[in-house]
N, C-alpha and C. Protein backbone atom coordinates (compact mmCIF):
# COMPACT_ATOMS: atom_id res chain seq x y z
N UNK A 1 -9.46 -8.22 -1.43
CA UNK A 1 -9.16 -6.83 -1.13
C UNK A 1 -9.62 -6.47 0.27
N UNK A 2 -10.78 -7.37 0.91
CA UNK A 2 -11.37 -6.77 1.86
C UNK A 2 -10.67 -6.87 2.68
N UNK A 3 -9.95 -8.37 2.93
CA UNK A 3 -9.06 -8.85 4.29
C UNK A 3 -7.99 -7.56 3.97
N UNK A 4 -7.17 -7.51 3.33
CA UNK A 4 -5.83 -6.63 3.01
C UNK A 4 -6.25 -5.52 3.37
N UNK A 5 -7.49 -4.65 3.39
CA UNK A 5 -7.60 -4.13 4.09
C UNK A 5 -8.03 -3.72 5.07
N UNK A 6 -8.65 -5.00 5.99
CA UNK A 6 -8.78 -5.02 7.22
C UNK A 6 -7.71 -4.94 8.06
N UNK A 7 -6.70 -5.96 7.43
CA UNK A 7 -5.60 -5.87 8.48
C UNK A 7 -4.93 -4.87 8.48
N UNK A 8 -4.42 -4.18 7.64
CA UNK A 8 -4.52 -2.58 7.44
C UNK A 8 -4.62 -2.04 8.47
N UNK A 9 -6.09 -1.94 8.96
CA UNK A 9 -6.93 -0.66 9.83
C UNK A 9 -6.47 -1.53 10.70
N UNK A 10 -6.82 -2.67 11.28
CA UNK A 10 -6.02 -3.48 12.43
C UNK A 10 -5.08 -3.39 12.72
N UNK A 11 -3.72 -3.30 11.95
CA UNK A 11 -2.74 -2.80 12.19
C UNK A 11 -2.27 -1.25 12.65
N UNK A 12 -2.98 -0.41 11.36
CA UNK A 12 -2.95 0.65 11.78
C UNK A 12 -3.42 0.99 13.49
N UNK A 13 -4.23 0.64 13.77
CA UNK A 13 -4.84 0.81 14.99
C UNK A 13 -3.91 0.61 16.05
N UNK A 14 -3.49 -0.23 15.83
CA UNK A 14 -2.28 -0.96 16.81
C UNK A 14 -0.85 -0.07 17.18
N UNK A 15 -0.27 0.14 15.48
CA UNK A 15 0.47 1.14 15.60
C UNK A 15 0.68 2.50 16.57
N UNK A 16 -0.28 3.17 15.80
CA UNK A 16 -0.95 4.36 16.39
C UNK A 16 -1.10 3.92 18.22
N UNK A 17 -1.59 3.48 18.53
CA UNK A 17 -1.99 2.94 19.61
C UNK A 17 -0.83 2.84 20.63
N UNK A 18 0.57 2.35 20.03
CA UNK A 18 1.78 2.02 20.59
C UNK A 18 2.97 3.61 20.05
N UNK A 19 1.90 4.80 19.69
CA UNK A 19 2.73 5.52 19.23
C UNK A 19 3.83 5.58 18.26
N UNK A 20 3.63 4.08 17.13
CA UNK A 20 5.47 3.35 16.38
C UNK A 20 4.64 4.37 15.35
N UNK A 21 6.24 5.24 14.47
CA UNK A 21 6.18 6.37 13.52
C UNK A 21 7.02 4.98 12.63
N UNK A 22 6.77 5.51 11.48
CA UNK A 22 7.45 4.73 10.42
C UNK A 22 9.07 4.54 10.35
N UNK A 23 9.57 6.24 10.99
CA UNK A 23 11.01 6.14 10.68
C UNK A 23 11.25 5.58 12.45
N UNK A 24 10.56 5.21 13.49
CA UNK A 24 11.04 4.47 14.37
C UNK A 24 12.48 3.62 14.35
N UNK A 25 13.42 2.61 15.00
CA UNK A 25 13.75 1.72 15.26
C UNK A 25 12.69 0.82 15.36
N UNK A 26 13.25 -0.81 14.31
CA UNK A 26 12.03 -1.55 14.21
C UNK A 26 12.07 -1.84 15.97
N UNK A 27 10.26 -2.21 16.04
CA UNK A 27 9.91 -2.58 16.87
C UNK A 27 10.40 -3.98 17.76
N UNK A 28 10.68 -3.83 19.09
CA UNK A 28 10.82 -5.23 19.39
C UNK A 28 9.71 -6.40 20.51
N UNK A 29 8.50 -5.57 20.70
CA UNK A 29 7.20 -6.03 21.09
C UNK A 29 6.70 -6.97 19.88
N UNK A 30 6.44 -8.06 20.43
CA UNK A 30 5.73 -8.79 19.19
C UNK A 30 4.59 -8.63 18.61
N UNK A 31 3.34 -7.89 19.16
CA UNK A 31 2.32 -7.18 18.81
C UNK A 31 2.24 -6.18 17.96
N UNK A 32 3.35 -5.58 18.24
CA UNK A 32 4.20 -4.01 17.76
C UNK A 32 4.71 -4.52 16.15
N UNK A 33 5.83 -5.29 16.75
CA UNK A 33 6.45 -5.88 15.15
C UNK A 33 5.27 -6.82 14.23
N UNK A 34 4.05 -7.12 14.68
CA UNK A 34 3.28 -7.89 13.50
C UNK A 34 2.44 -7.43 13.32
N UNK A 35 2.26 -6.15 13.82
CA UNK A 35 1.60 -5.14 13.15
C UNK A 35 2.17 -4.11 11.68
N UNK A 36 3.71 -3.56 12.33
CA UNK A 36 4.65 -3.09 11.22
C UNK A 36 4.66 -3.95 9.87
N UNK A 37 4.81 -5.29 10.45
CA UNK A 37 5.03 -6.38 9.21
C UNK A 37 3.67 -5.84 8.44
N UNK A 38 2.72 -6.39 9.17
CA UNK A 38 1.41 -6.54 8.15
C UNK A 38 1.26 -5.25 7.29
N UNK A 39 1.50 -4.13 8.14
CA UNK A 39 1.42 -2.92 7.25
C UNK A 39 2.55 -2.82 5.89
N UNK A 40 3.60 -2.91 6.03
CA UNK A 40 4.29 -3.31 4.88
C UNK A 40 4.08 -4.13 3.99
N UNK A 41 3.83 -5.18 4.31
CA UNK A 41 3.31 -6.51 3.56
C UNK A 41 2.16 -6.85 2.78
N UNK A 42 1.40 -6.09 3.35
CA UNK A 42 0.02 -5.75 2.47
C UNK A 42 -0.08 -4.59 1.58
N UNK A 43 0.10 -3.67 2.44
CA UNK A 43 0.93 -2.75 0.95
C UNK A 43 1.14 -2.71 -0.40
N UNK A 44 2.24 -3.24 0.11
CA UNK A 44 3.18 -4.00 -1.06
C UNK A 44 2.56 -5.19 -2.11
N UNK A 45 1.43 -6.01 -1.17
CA UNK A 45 0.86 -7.19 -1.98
C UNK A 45 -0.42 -6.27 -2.52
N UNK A 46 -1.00 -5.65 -2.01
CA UNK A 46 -2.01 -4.68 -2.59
C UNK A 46 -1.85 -4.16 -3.87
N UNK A 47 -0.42 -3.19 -3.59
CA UNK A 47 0.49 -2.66 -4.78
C UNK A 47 0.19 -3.66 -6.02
N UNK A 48 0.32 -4.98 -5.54
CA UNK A 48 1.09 -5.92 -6.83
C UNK A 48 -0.31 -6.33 -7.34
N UNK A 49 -1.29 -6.78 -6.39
CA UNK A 49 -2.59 -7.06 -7.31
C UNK A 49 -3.44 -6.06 -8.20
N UNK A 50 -3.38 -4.48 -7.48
CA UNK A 50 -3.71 -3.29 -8.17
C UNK A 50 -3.16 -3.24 -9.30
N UNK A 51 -1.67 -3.21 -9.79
CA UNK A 51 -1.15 -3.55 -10.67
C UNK A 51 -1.73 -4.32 -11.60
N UNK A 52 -1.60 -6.14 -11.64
CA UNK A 52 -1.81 -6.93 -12.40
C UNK A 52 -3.33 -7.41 -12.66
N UNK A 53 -4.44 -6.10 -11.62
CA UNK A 53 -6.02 -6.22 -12.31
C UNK A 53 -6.11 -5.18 -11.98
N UNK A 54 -6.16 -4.21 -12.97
CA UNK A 54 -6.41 -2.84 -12.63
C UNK A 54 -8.15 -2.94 -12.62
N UNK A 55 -8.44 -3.28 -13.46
CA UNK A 55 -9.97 -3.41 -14.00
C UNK A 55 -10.68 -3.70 -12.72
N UNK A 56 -10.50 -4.69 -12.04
CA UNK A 56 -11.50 -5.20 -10.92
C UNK A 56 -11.05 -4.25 -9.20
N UNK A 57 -9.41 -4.36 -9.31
CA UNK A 57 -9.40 -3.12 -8.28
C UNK A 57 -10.13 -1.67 -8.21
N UNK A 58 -9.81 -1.06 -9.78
CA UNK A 58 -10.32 0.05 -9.75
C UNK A 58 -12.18 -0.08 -9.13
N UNK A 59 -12.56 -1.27 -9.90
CA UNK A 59 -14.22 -1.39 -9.55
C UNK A 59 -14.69 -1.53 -7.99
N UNK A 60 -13.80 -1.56 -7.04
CA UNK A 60 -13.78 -1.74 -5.66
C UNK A 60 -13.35 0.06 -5.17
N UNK A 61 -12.06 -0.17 -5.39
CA UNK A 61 -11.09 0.81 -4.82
C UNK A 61 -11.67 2.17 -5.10
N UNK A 62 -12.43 2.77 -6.20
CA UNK A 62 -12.75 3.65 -6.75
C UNK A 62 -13.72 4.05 -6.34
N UNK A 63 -14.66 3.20 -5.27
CA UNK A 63 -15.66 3.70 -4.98
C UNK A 63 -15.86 3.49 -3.73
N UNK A 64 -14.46 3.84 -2.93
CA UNK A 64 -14.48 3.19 -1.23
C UNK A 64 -13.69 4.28 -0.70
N UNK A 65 -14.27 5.27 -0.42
CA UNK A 65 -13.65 6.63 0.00
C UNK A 65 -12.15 5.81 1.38
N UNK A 66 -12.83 5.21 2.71
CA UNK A 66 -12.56 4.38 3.24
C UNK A 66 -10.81 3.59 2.76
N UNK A 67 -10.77 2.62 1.88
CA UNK A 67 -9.81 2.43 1.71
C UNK A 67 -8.72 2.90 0.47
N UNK A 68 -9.29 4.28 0.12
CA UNK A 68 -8.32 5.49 -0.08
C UNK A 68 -7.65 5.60 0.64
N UNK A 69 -7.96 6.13 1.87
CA UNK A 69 -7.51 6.88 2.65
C UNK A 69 -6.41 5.95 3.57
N UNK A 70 -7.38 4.51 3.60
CA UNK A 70 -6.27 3.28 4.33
C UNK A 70 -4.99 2.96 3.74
N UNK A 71 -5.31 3.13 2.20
CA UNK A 71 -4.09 2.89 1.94
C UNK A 71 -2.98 4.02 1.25
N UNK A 72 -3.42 5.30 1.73
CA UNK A 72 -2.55 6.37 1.40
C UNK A 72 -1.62 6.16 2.89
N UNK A 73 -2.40 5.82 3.78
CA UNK A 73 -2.10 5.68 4.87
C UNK A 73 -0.71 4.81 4.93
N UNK A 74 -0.68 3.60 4.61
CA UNK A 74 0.10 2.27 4.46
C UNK A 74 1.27 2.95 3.54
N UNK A 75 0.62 3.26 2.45
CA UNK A 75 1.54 3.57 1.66
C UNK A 75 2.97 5.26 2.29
N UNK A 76 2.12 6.22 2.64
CA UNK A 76 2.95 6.71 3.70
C UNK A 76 3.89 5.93 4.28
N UNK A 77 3.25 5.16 5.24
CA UNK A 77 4.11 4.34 5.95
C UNK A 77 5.62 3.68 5.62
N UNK A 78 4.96 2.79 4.58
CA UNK A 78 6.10 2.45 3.51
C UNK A 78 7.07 3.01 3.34
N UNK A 79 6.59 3.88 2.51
CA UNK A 79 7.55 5.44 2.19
C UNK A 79 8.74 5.92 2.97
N UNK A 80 7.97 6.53 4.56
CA UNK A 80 8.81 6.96 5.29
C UNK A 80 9.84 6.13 6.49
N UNK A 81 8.85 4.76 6.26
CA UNK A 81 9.72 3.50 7.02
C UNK A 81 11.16 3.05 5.91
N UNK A 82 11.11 3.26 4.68
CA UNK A 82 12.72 3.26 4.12
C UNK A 82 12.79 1.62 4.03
N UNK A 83 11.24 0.62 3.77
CA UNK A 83 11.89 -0.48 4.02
C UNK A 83 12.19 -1.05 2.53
N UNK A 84 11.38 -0.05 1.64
CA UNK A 84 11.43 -0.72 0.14
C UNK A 84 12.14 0.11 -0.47
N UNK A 85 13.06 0.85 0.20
CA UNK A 85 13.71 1.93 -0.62
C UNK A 85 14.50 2.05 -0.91
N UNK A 86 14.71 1.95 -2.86
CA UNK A 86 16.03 1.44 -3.76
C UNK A 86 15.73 -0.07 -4.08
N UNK A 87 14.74 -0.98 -3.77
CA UNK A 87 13.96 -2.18 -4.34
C UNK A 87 13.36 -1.92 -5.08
N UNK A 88 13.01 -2.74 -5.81
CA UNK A 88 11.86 -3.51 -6.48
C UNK A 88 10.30 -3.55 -6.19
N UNK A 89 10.03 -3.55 -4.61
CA UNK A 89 9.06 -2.90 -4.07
C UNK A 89 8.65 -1.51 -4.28
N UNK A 90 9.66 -0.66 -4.13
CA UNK A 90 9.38 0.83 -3.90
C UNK A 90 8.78 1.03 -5.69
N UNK A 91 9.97 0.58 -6.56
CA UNK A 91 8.86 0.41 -7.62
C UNK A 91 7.55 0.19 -7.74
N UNK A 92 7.05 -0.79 -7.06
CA UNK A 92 5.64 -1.56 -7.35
C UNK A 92 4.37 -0.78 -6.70
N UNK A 93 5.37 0.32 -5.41
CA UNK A 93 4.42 1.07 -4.43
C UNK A 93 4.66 2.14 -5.76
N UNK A 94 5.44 2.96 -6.05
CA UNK A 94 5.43 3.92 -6.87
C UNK A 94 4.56 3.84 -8.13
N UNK A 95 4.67 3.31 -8.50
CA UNK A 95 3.37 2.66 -9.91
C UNK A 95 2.15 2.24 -9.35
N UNK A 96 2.26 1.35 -7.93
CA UNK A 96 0.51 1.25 -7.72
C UNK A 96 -0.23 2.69 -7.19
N UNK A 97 0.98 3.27 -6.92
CA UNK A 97 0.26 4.95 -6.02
C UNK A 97 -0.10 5.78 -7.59
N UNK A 98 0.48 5.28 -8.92
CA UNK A 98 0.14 6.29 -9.96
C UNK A 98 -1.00 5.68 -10.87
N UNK A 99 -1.03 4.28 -10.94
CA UNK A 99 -2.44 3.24 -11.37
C UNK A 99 -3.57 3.53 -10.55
N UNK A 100 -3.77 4.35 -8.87
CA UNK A 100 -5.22 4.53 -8.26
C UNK A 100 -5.14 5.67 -8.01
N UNK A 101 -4.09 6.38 -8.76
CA UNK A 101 -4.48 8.13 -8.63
C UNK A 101 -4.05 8.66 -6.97
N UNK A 102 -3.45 7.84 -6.64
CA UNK A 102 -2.41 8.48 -5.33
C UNK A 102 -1.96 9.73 -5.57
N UNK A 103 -0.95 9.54 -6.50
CA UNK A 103 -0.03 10.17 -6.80
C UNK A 103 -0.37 10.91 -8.28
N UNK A 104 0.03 11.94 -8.61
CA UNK A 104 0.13 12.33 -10.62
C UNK A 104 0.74 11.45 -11.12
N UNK A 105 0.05 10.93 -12.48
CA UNK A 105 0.77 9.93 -13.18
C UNK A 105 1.82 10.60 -13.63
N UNK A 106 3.12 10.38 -14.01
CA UNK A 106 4.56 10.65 -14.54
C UNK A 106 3.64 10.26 -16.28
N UNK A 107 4.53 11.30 -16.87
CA UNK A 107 4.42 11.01 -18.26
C UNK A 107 4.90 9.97 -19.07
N UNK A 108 5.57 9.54 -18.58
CA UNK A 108 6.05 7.93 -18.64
C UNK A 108 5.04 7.18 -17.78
N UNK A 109 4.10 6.95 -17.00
CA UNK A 109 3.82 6.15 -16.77
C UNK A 109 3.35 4.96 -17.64
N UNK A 110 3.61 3.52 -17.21
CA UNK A 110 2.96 2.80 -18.08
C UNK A 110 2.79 1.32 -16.81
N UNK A 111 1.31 0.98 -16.84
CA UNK A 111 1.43 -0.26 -15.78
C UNK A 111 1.59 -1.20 -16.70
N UNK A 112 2.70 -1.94 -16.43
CA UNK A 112 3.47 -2.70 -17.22
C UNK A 112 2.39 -4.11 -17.31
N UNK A 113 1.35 -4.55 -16.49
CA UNK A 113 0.49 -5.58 -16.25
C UNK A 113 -0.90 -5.19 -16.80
N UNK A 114 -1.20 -3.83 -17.45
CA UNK A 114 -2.22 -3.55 -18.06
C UNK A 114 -2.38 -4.04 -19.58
N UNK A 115 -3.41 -4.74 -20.15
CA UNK A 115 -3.60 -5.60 -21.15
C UNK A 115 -5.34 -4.14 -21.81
N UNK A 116 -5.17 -4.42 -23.04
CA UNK A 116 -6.12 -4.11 -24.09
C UNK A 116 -7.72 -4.25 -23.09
N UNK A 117 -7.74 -5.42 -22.71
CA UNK A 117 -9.23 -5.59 -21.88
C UNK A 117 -9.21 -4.88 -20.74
N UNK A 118 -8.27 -4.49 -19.94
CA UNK A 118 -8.57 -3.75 -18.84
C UNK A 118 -8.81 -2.46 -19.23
N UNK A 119 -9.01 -1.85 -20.45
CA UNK A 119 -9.05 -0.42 -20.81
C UNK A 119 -10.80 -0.93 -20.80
């Protein structure tokens, strides 16, 4: 969790730094574009491990004001960059933003990777 979100703030930093907004034209600086990548990409892989261990994320994530905020951040990003949107991803961001309390859980929610022991 820690690297995923280092590169995160590394990225983020970078971004910001080069002024790139999410709904930009992708980047064509290579510094620029492997920063965008990483921010998407971790995200998204964040998304998927939050998901399939809620138990041990929450025991990190829940008590790291810090990468709240990093990854409301990312997840924004996501969002308004349109790169997972109408995928399979945007799913996985939409359910991991309602599994760490991003977002209000939907009354339907259900994390489909949550098992009896993670309660």
């Amino acid at each position: 969790f820690f690297l995923i979100l280092k590169v995160l703030e590394d990225s983020r930093q970078i971004l910001i730094s080069a002024n790139m907004q999410p709904d930009d034209p992708f980047p064509m600086d290579d510094k620029i574009k492997e920063a965008y990548s990483h921010v998407v990409e971790n995200t998204a892989f964040f998304g998927d491990v939050a998901l399939r261990f809620p138990r041990i994320v929450h025991h990190y994530y829940d008590r790291n004001e810090d990468w709240d905020g990093m990854l409301r951040w990312g997840l924004n990003f996501c969002n308004q960059s349109g790169v997972f949107t109408g995928g399979a991803h945007q799913h996985v961001l939409t359910l991991m933003s309602q599994e760490l309390g991003i977002t209000e859980k939907s009354p339907d929610f259900i994390n489909p990777y949550r098992t009896e022991r993670d309660d």
